[in-house]
N, C-alpha and C. Protein backbone atom coordinates (compact mmCIF):
# COMPACT_ATOMS: atom_id res chain seq x y z
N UNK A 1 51.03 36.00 93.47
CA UNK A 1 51.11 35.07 94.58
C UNK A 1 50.63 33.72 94.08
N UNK A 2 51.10 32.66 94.67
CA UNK A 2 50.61 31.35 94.08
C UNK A 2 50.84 30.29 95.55
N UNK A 3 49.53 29.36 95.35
CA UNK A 3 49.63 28.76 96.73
C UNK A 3 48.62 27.84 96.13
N UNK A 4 49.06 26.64 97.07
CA UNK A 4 48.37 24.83 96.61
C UNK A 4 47.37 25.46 97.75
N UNK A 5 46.46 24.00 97.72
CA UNK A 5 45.50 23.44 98.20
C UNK A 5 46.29 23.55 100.25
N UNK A 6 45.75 24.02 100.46
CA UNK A 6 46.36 23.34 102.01
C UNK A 6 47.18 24.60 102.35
N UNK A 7 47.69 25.00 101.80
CA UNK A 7 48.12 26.10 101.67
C UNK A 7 48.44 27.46 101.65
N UNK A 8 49.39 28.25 102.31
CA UNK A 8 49.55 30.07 102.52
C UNK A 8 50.85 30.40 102.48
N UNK A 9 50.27 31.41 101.48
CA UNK A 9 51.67 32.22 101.04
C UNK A 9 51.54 33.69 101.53
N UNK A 10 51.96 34.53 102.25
CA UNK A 10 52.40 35.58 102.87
C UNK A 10 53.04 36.72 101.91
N UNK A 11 52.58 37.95 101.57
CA UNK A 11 53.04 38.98 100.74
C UNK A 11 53.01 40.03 102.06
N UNK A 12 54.66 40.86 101.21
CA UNK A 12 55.04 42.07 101.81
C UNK A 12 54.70 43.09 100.78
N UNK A 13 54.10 44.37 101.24
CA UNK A 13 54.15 45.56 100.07
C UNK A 13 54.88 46.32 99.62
N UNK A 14 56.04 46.26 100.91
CA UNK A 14 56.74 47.55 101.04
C UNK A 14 57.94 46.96 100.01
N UNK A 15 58.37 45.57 100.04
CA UNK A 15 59.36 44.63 99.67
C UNK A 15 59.00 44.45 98.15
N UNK A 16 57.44 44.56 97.96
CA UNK A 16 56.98 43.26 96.92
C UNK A 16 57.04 42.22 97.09
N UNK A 17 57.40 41.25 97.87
CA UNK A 17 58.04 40.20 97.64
C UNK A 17 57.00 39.01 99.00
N UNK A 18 56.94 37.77 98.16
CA UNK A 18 56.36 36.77 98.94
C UNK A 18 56.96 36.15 99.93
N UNK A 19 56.13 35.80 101.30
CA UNK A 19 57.04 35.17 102.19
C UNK A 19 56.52 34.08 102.90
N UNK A 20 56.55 34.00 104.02
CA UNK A 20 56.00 32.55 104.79
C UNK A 20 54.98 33.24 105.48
N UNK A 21 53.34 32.65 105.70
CA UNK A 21 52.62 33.20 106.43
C UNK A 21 53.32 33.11 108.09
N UNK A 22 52.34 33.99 108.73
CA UNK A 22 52.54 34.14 110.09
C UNK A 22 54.30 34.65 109.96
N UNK A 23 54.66 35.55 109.10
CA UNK A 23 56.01 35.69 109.46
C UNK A 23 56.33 37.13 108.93
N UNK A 24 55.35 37.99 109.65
CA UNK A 24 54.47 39.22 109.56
C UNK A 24 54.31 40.04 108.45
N UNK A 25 53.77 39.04 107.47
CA UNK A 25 53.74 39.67 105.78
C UNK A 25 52.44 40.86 106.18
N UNK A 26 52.02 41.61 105.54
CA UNK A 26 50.75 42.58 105.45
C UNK A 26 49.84 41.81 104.97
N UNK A 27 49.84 40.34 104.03
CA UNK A 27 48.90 40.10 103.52
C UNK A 27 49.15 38.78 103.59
N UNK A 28 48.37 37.90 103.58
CA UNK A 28 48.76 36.13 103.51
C UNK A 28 46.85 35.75 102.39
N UNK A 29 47.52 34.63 101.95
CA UNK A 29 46.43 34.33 101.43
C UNK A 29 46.43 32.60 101.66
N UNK A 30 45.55 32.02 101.65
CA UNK A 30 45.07 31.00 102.15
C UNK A 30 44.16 30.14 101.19
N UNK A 31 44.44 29.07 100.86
CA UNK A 31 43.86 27.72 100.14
C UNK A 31 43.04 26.65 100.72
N UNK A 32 41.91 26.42 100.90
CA UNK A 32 41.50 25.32 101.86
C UNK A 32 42.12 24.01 100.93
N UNK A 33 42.28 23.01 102.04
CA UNK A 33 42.66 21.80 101.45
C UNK A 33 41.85 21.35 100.06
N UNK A 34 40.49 20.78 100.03
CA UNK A 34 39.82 20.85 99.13
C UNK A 34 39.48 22.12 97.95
N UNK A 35 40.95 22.87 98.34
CA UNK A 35 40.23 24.53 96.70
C UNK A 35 39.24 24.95 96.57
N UNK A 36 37.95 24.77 97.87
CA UNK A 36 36.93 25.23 97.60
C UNK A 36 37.01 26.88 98.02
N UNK A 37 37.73 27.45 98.90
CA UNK A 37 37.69 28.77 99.43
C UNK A 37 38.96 29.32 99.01
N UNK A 38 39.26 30.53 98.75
CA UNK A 38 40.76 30.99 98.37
C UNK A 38 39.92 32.15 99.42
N UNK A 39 41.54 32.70 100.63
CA UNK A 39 40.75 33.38 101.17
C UNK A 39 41.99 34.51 101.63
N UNK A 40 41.61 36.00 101.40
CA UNK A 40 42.68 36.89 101.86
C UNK A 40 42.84 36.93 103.38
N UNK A 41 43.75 37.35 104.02
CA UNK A 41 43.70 37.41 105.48
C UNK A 41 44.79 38.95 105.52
N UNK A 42 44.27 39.51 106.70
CA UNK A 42 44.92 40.83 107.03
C UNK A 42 44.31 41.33 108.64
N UNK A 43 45.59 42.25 109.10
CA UNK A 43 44.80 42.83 110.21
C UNK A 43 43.36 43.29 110.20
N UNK A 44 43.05 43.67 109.62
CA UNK A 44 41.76 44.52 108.69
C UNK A 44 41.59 44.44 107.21
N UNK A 45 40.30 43.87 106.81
CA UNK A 45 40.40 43.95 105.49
C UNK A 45 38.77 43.80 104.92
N UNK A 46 38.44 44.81 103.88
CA UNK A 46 37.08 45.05 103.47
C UNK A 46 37.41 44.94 102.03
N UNK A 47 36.06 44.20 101.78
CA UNK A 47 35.81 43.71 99.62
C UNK A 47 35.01 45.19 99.15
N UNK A 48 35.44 46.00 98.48
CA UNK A 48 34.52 47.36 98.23
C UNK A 48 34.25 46.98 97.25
N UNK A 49 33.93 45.93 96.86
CA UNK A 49 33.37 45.38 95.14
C UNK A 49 34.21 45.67 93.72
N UNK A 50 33.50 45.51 92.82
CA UNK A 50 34.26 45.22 91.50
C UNK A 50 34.28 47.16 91.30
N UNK A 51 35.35 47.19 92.12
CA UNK A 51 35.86 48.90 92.08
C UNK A 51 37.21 49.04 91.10
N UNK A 52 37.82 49.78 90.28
CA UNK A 52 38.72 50.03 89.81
C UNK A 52 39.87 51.17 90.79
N UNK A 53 40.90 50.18 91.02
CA UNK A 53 41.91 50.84 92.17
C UNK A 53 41.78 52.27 91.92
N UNK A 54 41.92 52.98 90.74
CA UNK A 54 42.04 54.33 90.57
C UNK A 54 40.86 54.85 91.61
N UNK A 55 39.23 54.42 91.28
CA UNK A 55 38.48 55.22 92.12
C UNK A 55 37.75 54.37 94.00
N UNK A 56 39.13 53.27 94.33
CA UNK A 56 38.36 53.21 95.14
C UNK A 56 38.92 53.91 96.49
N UNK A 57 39.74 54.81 96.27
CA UNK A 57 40.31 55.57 97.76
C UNK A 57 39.10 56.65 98.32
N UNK A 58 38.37 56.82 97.80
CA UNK A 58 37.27 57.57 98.13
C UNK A 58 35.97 56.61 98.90
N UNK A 59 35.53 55.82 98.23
CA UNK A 59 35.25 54.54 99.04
C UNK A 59 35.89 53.66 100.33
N UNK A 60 36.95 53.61 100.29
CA UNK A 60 38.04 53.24 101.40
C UNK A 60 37.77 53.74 102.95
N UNK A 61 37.72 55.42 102.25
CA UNK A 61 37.80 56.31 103.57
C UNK A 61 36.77 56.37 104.05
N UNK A 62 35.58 56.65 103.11
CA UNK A 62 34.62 56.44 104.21
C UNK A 62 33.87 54.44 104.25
N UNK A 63 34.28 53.82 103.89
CA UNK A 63 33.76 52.37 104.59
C UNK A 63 34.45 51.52 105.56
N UNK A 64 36.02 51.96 105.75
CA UNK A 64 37.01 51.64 106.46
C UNK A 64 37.49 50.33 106.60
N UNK A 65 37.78 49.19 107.48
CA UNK A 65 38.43 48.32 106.91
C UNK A 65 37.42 47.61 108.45
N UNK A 66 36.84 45.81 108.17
CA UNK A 66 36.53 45.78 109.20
C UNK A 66 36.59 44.03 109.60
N UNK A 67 36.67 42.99 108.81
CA UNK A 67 37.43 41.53 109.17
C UNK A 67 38.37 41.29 108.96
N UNK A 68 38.83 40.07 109.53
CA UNK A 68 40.38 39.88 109.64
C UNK A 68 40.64 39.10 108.12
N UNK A 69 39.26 38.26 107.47
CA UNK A 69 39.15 37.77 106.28
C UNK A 69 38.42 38.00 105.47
N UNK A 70 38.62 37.99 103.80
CA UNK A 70 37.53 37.94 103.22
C UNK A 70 38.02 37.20 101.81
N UNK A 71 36.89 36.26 101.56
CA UNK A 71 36.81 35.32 100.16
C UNK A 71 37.45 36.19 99.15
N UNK A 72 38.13 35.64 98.64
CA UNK A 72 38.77 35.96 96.91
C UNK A 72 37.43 36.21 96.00
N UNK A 73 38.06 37.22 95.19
CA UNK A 73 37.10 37.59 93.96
C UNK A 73 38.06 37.94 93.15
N UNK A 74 37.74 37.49 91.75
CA UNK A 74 38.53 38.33 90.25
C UNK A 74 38.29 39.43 90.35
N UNK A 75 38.82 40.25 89.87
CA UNK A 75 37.87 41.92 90.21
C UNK A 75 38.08 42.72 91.20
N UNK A 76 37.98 42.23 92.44
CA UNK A 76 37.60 42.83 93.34
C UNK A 76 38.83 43.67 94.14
N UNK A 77 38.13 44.77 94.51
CA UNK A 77 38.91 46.10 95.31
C UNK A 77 39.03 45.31 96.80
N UNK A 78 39.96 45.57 97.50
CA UNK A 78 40.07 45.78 99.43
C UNK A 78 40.62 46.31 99.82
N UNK A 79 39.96 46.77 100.65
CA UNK A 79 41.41 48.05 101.23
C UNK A 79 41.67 46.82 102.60
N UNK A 80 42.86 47.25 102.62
CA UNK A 80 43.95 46.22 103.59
C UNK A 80 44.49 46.80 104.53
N UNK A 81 44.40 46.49 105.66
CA UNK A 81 44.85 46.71 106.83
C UNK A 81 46.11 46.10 107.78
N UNK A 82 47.10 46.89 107.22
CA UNK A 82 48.63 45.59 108.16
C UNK A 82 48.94 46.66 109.24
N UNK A 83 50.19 45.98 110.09
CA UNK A 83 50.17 46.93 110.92
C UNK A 83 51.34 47.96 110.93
N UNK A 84 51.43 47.91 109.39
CA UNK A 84 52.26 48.98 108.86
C UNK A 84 51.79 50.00 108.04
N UNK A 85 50.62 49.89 107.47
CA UNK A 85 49.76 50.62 106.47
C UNK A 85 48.07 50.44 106.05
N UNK A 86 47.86 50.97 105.51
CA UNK A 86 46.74 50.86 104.78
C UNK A 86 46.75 50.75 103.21
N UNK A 87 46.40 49.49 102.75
CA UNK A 87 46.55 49.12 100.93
C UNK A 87 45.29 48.94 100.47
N UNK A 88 45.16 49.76 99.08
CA UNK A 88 44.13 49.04 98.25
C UNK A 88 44.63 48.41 97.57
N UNK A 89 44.19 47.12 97.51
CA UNK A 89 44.76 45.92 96.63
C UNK A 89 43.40 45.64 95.71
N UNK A 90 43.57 45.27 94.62
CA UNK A 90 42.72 44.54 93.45
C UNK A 90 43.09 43.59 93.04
N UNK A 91 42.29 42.61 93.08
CA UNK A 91 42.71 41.33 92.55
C UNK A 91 42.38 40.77 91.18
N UNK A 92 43.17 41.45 90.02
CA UNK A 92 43.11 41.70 88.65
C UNK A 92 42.78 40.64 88.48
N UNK A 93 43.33 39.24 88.65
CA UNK A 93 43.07 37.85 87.94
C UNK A 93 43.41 36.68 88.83
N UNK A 94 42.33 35.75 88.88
CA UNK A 94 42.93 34.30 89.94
C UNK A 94 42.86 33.43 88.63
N UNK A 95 44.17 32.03 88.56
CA UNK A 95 44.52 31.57 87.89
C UNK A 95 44.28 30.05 88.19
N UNK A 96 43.50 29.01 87.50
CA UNK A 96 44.32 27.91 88.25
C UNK A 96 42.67 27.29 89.59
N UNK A 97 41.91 28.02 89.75
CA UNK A 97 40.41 27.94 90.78
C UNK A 97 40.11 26.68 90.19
N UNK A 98 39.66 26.41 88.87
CA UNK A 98 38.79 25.44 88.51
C UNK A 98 39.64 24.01 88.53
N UNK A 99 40.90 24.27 88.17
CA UNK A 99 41.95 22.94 88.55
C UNK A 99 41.97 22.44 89.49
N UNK A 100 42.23 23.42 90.68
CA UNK A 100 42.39 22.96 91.56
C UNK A 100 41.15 22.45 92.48
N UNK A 101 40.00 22.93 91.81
CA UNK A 101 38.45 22.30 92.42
C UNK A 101 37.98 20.99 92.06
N UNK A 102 38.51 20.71 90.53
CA UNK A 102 38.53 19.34 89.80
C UNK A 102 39.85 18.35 90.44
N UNK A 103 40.47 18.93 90.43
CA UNK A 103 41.47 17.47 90.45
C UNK A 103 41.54 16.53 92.27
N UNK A 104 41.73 15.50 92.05
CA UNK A 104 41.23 14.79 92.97
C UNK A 104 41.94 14.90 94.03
N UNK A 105 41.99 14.99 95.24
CA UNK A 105 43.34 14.75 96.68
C UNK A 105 44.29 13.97 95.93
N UNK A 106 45.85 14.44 96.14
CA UNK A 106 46.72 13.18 95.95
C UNK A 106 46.85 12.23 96.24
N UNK A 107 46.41 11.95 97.44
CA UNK A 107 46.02 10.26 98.14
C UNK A 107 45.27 9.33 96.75
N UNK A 108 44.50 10.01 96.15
CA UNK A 108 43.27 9.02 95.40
C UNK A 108 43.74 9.25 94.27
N UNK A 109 45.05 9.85 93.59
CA UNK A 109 45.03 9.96 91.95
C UNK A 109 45.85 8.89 91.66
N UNK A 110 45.76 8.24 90.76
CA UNK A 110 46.60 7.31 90.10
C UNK A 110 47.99 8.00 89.86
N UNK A 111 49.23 6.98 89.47
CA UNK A 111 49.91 7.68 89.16
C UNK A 111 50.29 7.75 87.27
N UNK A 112 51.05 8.90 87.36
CA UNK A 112 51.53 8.74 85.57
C UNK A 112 52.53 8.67 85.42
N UNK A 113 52.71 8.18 84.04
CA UNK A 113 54.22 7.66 83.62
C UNK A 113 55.01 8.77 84.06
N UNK A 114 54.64 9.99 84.51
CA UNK A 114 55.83 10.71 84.33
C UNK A 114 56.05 10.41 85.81
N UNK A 115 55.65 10.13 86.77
CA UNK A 115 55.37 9.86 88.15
C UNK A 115 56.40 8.33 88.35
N UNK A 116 56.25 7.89 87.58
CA UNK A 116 57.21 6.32 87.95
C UNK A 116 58.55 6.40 87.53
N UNK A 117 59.93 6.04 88.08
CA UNK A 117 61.21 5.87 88.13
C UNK A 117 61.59 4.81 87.53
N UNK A 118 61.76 5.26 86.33
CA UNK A 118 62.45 3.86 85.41
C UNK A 118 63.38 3.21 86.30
N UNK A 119 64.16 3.49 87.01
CA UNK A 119 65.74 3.05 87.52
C UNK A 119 65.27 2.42 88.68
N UNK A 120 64.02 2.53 89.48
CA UNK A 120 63.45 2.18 90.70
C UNK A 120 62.43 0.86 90.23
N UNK A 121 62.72 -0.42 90.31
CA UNK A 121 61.92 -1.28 89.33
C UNK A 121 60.52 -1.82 90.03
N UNK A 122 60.87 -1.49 91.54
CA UNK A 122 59.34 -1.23 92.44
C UNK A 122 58.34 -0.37 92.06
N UNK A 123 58.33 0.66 91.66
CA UNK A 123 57.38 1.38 91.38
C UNK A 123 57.40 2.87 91.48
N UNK A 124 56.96 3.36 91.96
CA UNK A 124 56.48 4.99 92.38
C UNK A 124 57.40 5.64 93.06
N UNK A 125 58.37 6.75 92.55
CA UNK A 125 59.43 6.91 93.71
C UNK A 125 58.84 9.09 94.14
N UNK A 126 58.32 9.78 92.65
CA UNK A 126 57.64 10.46 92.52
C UNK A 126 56.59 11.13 92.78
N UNK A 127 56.34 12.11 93.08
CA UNK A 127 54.65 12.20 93.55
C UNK A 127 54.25 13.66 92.10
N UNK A 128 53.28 13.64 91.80
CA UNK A 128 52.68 14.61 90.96
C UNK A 128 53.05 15.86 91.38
N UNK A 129 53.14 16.91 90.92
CA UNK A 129 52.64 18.18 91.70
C UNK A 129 51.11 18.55 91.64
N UNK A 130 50.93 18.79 92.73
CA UNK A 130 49.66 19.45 92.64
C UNK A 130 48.94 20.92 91.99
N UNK A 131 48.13 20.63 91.91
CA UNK A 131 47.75 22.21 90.82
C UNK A 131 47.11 23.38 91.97
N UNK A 132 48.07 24.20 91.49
CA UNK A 132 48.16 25.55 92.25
C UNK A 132 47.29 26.80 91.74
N UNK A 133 46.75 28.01 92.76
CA UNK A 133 46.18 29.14 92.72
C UNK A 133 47.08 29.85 92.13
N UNK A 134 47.22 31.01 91.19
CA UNK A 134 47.60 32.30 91.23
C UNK A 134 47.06 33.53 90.93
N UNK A 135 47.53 34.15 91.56
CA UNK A 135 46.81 35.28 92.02
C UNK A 135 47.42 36.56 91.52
N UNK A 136 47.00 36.85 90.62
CA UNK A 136 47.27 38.59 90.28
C UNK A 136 47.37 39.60 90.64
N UNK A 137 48.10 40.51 91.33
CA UNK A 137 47.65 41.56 92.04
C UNK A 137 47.80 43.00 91.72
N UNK A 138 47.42 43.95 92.07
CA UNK A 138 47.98 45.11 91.78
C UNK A 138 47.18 46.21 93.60
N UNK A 139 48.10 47.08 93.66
CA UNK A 139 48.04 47.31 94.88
C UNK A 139 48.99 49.01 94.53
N UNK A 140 47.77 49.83 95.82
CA UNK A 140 48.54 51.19 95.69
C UNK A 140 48.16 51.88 97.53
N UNK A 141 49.13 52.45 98.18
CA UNK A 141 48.93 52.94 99.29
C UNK A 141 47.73 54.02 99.48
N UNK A 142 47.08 53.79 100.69
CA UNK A 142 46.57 54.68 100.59
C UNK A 142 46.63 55.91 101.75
N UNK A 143 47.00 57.17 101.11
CA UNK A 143 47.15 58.56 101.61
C UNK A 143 46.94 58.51 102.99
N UNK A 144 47.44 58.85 104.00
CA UNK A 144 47.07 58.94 105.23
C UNK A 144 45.48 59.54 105.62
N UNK A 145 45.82 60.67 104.57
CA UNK A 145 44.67 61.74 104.93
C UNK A 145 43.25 61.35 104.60
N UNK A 146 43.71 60.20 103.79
CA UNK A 146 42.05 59.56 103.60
C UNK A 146 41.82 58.05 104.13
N UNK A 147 42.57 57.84 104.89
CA UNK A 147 42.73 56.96 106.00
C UNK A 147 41.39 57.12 107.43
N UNK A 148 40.93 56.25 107.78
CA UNK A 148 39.99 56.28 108.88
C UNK A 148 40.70 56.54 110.28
């Protein structure tokens, strides 16, 4: 998954595939404007710590699933709550945190040559891209029977 500053990108499990938040993904993840918070969002969703997916379905069942958010971690196990299933997701690797905590609002950055339009003899026709989150995931259902 990958998402700017300001920003939410929406994942399906059943699909794989990324979509538009609020456009009933199982999982959306969220950027505060300033990159200071990267934050998961779900019907239900609990951080069972730096768990390895293999052993955290045993943990799952009995701690169950219980905010609608919780802060990003490298590492970290959640079991996920949509209103189609129950997922443990791990979030193998975030990409891209410290960029996007350093680099300045686009309002205040100068621009760069690659940013100016030779053919436009006013100036600035360009805007930078901004530096983006990504997010690693790996994710496995979990069993009904060990479901809360």
């Amino acid at each position: 998954m990958e998402v700017a500053p300001g920003g939410c990108v929406g994942f399906r499990f059943g699909a794989g595939t990324e979509q538009a938040c609020g456009a009933g993904a199982d999982l959306e993840l969220r950027l505060a404007t300033e990159g200071a918070t990267l934050r998961l969002e779900a019907d239900g969703i609990r951080n069972l710590g730096m768990v390895a997916l293999s052993d955290a379905a045993s943990r799952a069942s009995v701690e169950g699933v219980a905010a609608p958010a919780e802060t990003v971690q490298a590492g970290a196990t959640y079991v996920v709550q949509s209103r189609r299933q129950t997922i443990l997701v791990r979030v193998v690797e975030v990409r891209g945190m410290e960029k996007v905590r350093s680099s300045a609002p686009a309002a205040l950055r100068a621009p760069r040559a690659s940013e100016v339009d030779a053919a436009d003899p006013r100036g600035i026709t360009a805007t930078a891209p901004s530096p983006k989150v990504t997010l690693l995931l790996e994710w496995m259902p979990l069993e009904k029977s060990s479901q809360k």
